[in-house]
Protein backbone atom coordinates (compact mmCIF):
# COMPACT_ATOMS: atom_id res chain seq x y z
CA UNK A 1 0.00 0.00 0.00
CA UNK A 2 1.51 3.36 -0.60
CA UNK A 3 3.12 5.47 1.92
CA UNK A 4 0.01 8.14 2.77
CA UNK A 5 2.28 10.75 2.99
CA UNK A 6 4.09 10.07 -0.26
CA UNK A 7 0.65 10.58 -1.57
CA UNK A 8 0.09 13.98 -0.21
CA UNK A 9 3.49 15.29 -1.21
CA UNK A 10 2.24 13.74 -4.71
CA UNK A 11 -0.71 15.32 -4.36
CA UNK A 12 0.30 19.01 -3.63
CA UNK A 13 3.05 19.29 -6.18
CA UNK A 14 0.45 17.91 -9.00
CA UNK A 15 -2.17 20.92 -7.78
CA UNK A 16 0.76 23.19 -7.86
CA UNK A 17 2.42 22.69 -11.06
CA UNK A 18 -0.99 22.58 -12.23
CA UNK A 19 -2.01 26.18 -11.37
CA UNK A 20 1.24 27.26 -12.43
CA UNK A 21 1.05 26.32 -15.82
CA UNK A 22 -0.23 29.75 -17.59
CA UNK A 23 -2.40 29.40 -20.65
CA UNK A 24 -0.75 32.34 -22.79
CA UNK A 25 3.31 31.01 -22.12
CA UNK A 26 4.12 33.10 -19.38
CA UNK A 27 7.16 32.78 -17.45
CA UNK A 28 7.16 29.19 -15.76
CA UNK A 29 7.79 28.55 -11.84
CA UNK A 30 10.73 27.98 -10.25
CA UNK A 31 10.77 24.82 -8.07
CA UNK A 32 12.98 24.03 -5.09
CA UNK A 33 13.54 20.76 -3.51
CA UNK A 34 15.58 20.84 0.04
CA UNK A 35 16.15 17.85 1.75
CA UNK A 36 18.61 17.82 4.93
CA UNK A 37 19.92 14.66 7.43
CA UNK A 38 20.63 15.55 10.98
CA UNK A 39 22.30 13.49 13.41
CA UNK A 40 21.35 10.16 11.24
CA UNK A 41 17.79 10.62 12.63
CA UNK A 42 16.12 13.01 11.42
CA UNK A 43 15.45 13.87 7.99
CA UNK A 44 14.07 17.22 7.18
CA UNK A 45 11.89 17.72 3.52
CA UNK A 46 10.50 21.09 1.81
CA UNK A 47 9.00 21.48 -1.72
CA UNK A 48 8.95 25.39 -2.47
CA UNK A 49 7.08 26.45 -5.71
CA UNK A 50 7.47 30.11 -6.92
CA UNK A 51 5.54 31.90 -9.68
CA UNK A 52 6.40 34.66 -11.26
CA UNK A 53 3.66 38.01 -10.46
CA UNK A 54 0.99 37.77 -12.83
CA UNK A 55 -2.63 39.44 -13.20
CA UNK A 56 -2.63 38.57 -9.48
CA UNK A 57 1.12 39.24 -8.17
CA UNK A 58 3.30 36.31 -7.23
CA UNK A 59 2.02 33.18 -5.61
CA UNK A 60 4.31 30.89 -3.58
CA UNK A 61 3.25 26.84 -2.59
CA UNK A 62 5.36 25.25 0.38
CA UNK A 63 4.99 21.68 1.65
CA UNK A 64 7.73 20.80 5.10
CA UNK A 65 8.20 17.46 6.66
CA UNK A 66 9.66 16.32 9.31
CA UNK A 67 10.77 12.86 9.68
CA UNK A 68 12.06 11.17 13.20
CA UNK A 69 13.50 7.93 13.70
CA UNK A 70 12.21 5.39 16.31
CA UNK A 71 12.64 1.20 16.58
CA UNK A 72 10.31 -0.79 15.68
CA UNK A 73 9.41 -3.58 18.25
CA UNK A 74 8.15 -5.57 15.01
CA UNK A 75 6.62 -6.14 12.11
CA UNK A 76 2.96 -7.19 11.80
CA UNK A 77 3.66 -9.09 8.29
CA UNK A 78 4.41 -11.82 9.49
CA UNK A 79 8.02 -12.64 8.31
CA UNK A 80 9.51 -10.72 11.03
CA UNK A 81 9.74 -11.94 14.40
CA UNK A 82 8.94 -9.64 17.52
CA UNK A 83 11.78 -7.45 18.76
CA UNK A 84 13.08 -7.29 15.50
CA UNK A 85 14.31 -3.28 16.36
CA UNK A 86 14.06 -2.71 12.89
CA UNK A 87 14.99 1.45 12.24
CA UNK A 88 12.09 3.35 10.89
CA UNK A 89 11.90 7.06 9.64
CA UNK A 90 7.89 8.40 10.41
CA UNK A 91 6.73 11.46 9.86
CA UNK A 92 6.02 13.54 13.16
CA UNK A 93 4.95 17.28 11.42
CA UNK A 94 4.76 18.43 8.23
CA UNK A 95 2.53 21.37 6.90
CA UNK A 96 1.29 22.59 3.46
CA UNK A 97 0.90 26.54 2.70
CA UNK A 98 0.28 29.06 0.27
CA UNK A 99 0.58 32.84 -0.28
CA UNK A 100 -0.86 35.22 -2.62
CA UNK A 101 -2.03 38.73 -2.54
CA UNK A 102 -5.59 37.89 -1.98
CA UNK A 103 -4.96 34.61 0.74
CA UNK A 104 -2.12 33.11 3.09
CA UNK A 105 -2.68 30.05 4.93
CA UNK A 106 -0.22 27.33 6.16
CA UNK A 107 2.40 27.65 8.91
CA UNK A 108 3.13 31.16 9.00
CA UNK A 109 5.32 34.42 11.05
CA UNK A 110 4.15 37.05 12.64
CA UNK A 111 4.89 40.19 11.35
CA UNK A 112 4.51 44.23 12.70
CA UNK A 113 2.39 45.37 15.70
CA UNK A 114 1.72 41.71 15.58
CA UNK A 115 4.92 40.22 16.17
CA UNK A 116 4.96 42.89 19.34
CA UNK A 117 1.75 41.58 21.01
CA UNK A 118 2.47 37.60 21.34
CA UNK A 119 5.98 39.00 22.20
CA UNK A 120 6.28 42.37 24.16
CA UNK A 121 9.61 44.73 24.38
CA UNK A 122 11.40 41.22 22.63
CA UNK A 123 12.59 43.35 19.59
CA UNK A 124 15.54 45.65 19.84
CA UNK A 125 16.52 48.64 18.61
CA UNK A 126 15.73 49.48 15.24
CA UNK A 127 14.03 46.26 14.35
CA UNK A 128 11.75 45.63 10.98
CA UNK A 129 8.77 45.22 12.78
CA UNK A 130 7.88 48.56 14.05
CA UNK A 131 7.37 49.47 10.63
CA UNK A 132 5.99 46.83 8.86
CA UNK A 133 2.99 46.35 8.51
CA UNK A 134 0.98 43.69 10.66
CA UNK A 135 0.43 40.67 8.19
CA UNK A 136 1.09 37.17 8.43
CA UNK A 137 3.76 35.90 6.31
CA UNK A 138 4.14 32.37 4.94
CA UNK A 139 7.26 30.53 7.26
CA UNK A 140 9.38 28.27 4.76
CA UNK A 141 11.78 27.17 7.21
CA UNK A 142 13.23 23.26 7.00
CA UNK A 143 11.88 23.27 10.83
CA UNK A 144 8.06 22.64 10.71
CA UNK A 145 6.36 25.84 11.98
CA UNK A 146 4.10 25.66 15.57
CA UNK A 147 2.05 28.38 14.60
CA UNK A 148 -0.98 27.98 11.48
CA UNK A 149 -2.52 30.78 10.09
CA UNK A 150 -5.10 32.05 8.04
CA UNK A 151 -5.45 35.52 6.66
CA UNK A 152 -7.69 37.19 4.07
CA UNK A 153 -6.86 40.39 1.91
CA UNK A 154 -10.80 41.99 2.48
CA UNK A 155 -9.30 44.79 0.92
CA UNK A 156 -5.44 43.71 -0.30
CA UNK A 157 -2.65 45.90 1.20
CA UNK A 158 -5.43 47.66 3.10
CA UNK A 159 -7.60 45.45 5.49
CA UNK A 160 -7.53 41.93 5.87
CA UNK A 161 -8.77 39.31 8.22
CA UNK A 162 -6.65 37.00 10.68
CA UNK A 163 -6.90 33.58 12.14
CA UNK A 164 -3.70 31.89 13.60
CA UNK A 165 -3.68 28.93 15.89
CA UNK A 166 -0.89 27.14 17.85
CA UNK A 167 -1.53 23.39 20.13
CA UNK A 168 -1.99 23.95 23.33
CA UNK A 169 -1.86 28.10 22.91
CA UNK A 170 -5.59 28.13 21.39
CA UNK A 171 -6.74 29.86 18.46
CA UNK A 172 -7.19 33.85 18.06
CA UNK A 173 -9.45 35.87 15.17
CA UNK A 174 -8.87 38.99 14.16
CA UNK A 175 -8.74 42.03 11.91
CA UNK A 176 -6.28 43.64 11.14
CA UNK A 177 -6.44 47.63 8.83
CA UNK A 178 -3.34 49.78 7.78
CA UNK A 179 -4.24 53.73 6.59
CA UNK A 180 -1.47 55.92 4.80
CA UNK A 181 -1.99 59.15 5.89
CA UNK A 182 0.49 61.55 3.32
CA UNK A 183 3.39 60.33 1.69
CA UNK A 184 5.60 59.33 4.37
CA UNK A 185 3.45 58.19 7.15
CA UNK A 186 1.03 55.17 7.93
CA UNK A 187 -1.03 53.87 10.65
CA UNK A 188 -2.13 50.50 11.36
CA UNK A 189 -4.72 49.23 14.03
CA UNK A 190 -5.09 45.70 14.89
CA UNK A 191 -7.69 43.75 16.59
CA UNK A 192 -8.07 40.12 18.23
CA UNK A 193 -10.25 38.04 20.15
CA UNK A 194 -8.44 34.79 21.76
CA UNK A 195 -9.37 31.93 24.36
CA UNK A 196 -6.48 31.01 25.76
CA UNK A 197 -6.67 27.72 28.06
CA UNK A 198 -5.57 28.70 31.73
CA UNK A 199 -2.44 29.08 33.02
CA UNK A 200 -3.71 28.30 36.88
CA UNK A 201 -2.51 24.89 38.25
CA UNK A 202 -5.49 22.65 38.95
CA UNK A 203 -5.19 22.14 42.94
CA UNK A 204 -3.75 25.76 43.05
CA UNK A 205 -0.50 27.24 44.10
CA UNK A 206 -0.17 28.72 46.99
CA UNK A 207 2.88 31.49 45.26
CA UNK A 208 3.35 33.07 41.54
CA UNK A 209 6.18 35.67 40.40
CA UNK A 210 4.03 36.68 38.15
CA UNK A 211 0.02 36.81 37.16
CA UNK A 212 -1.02 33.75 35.67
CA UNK A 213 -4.11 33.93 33.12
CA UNK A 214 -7.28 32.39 34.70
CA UNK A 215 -8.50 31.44 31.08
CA UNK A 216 -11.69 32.41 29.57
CA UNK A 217 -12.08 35.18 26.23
CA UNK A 218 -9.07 37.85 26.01
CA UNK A 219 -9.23 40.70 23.66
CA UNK A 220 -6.66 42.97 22.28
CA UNK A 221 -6.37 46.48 20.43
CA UNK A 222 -2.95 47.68 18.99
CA UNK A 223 -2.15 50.33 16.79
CA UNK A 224 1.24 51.62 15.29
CA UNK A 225 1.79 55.16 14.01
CA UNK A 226 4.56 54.97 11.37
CA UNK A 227 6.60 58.19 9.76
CA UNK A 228 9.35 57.86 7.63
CA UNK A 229 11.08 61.11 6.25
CA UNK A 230 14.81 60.59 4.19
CA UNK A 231 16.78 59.67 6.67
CA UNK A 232 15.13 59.70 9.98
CA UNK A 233 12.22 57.19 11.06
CA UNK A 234 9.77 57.11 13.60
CA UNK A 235 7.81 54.35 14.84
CA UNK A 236 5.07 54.45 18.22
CA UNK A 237 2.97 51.97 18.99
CA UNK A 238 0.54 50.47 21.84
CA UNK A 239 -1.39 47.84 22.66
CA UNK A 240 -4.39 46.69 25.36
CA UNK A 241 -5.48 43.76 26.52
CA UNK A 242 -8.68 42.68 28.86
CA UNK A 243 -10.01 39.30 29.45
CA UNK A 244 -13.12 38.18 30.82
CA UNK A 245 -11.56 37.06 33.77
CA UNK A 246 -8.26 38.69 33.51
CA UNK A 247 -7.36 42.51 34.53
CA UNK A 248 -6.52 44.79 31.77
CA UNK A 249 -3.11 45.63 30.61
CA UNK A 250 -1.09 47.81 27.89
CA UNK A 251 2.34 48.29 26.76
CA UNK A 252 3.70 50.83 24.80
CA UNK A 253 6.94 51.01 22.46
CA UNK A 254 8.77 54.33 20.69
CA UNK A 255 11.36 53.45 18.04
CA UNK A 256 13.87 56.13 16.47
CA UNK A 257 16.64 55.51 14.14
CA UNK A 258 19.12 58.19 12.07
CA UNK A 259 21.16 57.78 9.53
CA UNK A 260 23.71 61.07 9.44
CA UNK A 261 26.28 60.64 6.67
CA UNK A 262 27.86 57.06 7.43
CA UNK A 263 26.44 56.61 10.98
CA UNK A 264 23.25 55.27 11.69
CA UNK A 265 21.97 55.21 15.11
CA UNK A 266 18.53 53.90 17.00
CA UNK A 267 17.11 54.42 19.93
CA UNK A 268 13.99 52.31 21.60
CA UNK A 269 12.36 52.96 24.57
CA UNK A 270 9.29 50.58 26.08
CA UNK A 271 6.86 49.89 28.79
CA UNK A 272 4.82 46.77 29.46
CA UNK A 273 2.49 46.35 32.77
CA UNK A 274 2.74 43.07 34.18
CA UNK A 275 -1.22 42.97 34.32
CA UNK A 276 -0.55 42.18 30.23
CA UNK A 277 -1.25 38.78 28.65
CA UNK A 278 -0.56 37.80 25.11
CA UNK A 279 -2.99 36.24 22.94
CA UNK A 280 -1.77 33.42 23.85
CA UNK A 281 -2.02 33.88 27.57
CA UNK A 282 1.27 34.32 28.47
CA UNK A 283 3.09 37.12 30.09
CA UNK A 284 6.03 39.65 28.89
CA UNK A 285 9.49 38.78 30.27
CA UNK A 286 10.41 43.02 30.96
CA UNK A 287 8.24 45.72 32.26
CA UNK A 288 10.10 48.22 30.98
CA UNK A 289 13.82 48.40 28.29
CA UNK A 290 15.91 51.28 27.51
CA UNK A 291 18.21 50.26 24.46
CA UNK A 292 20.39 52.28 22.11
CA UNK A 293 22.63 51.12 18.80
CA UNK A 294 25.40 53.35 16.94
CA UNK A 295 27.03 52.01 14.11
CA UNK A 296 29.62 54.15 11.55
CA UNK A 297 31.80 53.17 8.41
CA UNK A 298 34.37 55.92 8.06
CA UNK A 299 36.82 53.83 4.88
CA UNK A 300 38.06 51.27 5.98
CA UNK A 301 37.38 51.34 9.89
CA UNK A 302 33.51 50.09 10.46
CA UNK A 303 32.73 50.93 14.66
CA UNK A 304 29.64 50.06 16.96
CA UNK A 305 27.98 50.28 20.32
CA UNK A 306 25.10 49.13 21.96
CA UNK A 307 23.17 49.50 25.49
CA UNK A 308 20.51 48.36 27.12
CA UNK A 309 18.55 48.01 30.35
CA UNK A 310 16.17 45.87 31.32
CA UNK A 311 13.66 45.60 33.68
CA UNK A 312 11.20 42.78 35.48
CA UNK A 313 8.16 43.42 37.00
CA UNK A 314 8.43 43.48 40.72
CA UNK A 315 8.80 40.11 42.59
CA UNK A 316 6.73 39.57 46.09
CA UNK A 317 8.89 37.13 47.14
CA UNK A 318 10.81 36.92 49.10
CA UNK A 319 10.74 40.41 49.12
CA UNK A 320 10.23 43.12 46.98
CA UNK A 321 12.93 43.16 44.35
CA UNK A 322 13.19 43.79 40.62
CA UNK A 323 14.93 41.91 38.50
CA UNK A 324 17.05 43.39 35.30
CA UNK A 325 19.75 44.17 33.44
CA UNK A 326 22.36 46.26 32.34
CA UNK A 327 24.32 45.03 28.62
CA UNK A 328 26.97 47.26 26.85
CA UNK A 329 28.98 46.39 23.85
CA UNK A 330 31.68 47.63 21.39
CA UNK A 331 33.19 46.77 18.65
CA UNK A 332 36.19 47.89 15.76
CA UNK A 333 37.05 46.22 12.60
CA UNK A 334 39.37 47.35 9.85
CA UNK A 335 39.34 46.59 6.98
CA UNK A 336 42.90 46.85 4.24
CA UNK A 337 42.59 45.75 0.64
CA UNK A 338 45.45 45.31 -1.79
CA UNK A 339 45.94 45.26 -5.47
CA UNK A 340 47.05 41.68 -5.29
CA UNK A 341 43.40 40.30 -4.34
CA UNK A 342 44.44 40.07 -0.74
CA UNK A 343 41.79 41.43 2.27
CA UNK A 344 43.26 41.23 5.72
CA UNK A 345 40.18 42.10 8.66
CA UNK A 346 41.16 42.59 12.06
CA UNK A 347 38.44 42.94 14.53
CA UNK A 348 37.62 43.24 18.49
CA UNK A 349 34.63 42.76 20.02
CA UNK A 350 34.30 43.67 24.12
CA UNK A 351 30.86 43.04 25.73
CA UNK A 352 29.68 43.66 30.13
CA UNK A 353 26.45 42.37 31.35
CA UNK A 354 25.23 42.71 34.88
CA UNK A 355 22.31 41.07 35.97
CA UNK A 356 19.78 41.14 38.96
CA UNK A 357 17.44 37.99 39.77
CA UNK A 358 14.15 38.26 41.55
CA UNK A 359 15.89 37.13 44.33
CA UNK A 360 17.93 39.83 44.82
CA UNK A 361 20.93 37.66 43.62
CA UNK A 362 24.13 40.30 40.95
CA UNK A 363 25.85 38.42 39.00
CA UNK A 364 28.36 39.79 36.08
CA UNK A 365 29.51 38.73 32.67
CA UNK A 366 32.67 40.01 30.85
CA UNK A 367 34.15 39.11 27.49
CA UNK A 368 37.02 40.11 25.08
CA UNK A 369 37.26 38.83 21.43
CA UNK A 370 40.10 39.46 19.08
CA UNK A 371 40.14 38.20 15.46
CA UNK A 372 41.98 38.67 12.26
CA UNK A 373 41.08 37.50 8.84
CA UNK A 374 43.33 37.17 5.98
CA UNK A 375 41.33 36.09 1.58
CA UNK A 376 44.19 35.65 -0.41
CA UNK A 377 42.46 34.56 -4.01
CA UNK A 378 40.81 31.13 -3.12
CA UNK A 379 42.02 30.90 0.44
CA UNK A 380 40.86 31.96 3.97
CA UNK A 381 42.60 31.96 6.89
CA UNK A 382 41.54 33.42 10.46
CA UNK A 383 42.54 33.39 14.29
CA UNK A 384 40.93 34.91 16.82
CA UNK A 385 41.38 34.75 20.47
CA UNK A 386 38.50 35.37 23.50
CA UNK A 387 38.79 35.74 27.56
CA UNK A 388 34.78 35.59 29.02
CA UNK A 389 34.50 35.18 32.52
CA UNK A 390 30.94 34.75 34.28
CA UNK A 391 30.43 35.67 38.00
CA UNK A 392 33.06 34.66 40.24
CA UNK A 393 34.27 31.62 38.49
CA UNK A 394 37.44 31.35 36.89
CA UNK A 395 37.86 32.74 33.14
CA UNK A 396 37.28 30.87 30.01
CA UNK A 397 40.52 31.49 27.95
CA UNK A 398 40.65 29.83 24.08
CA UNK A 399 41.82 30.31 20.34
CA UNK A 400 40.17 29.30 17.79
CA UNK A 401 41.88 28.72 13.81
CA UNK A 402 40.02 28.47 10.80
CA UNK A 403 41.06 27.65 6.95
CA UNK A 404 38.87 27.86 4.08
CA UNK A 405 39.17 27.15 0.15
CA UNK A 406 36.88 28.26 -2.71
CA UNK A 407 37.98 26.53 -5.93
CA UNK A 408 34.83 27.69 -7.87
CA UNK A 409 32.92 24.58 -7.49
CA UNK A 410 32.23 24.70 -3.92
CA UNK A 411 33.94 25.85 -0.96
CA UNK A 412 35.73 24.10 2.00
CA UNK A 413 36.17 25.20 5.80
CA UNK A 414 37.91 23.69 8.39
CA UNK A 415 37.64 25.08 12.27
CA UNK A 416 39.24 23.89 15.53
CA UNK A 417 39.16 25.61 19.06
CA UNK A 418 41.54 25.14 21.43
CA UNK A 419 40.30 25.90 25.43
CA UNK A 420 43.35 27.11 27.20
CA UNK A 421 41.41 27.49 30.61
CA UNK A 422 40.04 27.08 33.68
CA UNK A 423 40.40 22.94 32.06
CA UNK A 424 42.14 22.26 28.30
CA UNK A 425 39.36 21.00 25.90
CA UNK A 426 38.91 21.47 21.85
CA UNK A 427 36.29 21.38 19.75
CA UNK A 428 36.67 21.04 15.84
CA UNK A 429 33.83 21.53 12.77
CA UNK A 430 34.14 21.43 9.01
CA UNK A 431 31.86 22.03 6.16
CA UNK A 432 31.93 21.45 2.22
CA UNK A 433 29.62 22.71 0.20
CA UNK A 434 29.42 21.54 -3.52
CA UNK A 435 27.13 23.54 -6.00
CA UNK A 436 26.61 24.28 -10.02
CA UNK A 437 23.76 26.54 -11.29
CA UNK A 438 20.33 25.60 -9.39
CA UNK A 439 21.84 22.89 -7.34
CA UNK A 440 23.71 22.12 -4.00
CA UNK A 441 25.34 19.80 -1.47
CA UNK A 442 26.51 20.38 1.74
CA UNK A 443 27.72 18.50 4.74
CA UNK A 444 28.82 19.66 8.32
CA UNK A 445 30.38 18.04 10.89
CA UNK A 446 31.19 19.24 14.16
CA UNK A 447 31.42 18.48 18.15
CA UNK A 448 28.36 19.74 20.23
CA UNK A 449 30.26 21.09 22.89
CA UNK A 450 34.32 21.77 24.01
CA UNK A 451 35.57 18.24 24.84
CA UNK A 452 38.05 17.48 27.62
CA UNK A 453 41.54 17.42 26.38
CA UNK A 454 42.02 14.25 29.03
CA UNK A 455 38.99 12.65 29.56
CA UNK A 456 38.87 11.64 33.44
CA UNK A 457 37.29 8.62 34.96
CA UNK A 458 36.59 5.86 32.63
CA UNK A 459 38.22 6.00 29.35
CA UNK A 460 35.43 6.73 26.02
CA UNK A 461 34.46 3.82 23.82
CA UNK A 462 34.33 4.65 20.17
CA UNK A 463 30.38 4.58 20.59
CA UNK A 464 30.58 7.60 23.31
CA UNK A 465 33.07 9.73 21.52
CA UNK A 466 30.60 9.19 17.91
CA UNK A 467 27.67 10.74 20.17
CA UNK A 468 29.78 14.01 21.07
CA UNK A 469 29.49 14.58 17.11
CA UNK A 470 26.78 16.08 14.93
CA UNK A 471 26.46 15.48 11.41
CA UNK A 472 24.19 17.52 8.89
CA UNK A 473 23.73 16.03 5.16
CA UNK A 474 21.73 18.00 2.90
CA UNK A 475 21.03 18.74 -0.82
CA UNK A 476 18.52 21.35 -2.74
CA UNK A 477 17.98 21.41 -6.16
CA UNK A 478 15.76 24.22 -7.83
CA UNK A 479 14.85 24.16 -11.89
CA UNK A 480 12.13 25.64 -13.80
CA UNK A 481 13.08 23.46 -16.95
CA UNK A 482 9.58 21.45 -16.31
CA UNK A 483 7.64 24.18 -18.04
CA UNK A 484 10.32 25.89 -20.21
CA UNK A 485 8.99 25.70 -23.92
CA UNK A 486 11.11 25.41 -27.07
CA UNK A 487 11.45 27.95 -29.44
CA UNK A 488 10.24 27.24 -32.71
């Protein structure tokens, strides 16, 4: 009998290539197959089908699966006996979508004044989505998306109607409308209705950090007020929440960013009460963020900065104490060409964090990164060096060398790491990639983690030191030759 799922994936790409084929000769799809092997257990598919904007604008099909191993305890043919452990793949998730200017459906991403409501003050300085607008876009990552969605263009570019649903998060429905106003400025205004399940235990709890939705309906209203002029942007939004058995809450979000000659800069400043639940029922992790970003290119010297801080609601217990924290970092890289095709980089990085738990608890986190790059025609060499040290234990000293090749048919990296403290370990990765026009193949291997340089206590078998490893095996393969017609 045939494998169900073989027939679905036979299925879909039938009813796409079938609505791609245009009557009058236009321009054919592209297709792109992606396979990838991870870790000799899990195999992960996508079919991605593109065509080319036509009386309707572009259209794009996507079908993902994921495929787990597991053993087999038998095989109810008959030949096999019991306990056989034969290895099987099976398919645990896969998903089927489709975008167009009129519909999106499938696994999708949240995007705009959307993306801020199911995650609060998450997005620095800066960031797309406090001026895009609030749509749902259609995910084609090789990892099967959580989150479905549904949305309708009632009015395309204009007004459109949501539905998104996760397991175990519920389902939402919404609306969502976006209104230029002038040339350079646009305002958007979202609105949902959600029934989270509730976040209360069943026999109680006695102590929470923080609220904890009691279920039934929740409804939201956000709206962002985007104004872009040249080089300066502007971006304020807010958003309200209230719940039929749930207090009501808001946060609020300003967004500025500059671009003066060759320095840009952003600035973002946010608020979100802790009475504030997601559509999803779940709770911001700050109550209020202070963050700033300067970067500049002056020739061949590039230089950045960025600050934040961070902080929690208020914690009752044990006492009264708010959590946070306070991030700064720096970094230089120069840059010096020569006429013999040779680019030599050199680069520091230097980063401080210090951070407060609800318990009251400081704790600190220092690093220094060095690096220097050297492309001489089809080679690539680079060192760096790094000193982090976390709290009061001792510092994490290592060096790390990498070499690389690009002989025009693919390219060729090798890594190692070398941990010269507080205990000697070493990692190691490489990768080779292998590609022509419309097709690719690439492998990486690489340790998991830094591995003791003298293993103590019993000695490794072969089995233990293969499971330290991870192996990725993929290919992808894209053609529109299916539909390309002959001249005659």
């Amino acid at each position: 009998m045939p494998n169900p799922w073989s027939l679905r994936i036979a299925l879909f790409l039938f009813s796409a290539l079938l609505l791609g084929v245009d009557r009058a000769g236009c321009d054919p799809p592209t297709i792109a197959l992606r396979s990838e092997l991870e870790d000799l257990q899990e195999i992960k598919s996508r079919l991605l089908v593109d065509f080319p904007a036509g009386p309707y604008g572009p259209r794009r099909f996507v079908y993902v699966e994921n495929r787990g191993g597991s053993e087999c305890e038998g095989i109810d043919s008959g030949e096999a006996d019991q306990g056989s452990g034969v290895s099987v793949l099976q398919p645990q998730q896969w998903a089927v979508g489709f975008s167009g200017p009129l519909v999106t459906a499938g696994p999708v991403s949240l995007r705009g004044i959307l993306a801020q409501l199911y995650n609060p003050l998450a997005h620095g300085p800066g960031s797309d989505v406090f001026t895009e607008p609030p749509e749902l876009s259609l995910n084609i990552d090789l990892d099967v998306a959580g989150r479905r969605g549904l949305q309708l263009g009632v009015i395309p570019g204009y007004w459109s109607l949501l539905a998104m649903y996760r397991e175990q998060k519920g389902a939402q429905l919404g609306s969502a409308i976006a209104v230029p106003v002038g040339k350079s400025t646009e305002f958007t205004l979202v609105g949902l209705l959600s029934g989270p399940p509730s976040r209360l235990e069943p026999e109680g709890s006695w102590y929470a950090e923080r609220p904890l939705f009691p279920g039934g309906l929740n409804t939201h209203l956000a709206g962002c007020l985007a104004w872009e002029h040249q080089r300066l942007r502007f971006s304020l939004g807010a958003a309200a929440s209230a719940g039929q058995w749930a207090g009501p809450g808001m946060f609020v979000t300003l967004d500025m960013s500059l671009s003066v000659a060759s320095v840009d800069l952003a600035l973002l400043l946010g608020y979100c009460s802790p009475q504030f639940f997601t559509p999803e029922g779940d709770t911001g992790d700050l109550e209020w963020i202070a963050a700033a970003r300067a970067e500049g290119d002056f020739g061949p010297l590039r230089l950045s900065a960025a600050c934040s801080k961070e902080l929690r609601p208020l914690s009752p217990f044990p006492d009264t104490f708010r959590g946070g924290r306070d991030r700064f970092e720096a970094g230089i890289e120069l840059i010096r060409k020569s006429r013999t095709r040779r680019v030599l980089s050199i680069e520091g990085q230097a980063a401080w964090q210090r951070a407060w738990s609800a318990e009251g608890r400081e704790n600190s986190f220092r690093c220094l990164a060095a690096g220097s790059t050297l492309d001489w025609r089809a080679w690539s060499f680079a060192v760096g060096l790094s000193e982090s040290r976390d709290g009061a234990s001792l510092p994490v000293r290592d060096v790390r060398f990498s070499v690389g090749r690009d002989p025009g048919w693919g390219k060729i990296e090798l890594e190692a790491g070398y941990q010269l403290s507080p205990a000697p370990g070493f990692d190691i990765a490489a990768a080779l990639d292998i590609f022509g026009e419309g097709k690719r193949l690439y492998i990486r291997v690489g340790t998991e983690e830094v591995l003791p340089l003298y293993p103590s206590g019993d000695s490794l078998q072969a089995a233990d030191w293969l499971e330290l490893f991870t192996l990725r095996l993929g290919w992808e393969a894209s053609t529109d030759w299916l539909f390309r017609r002959r001249s005659r």
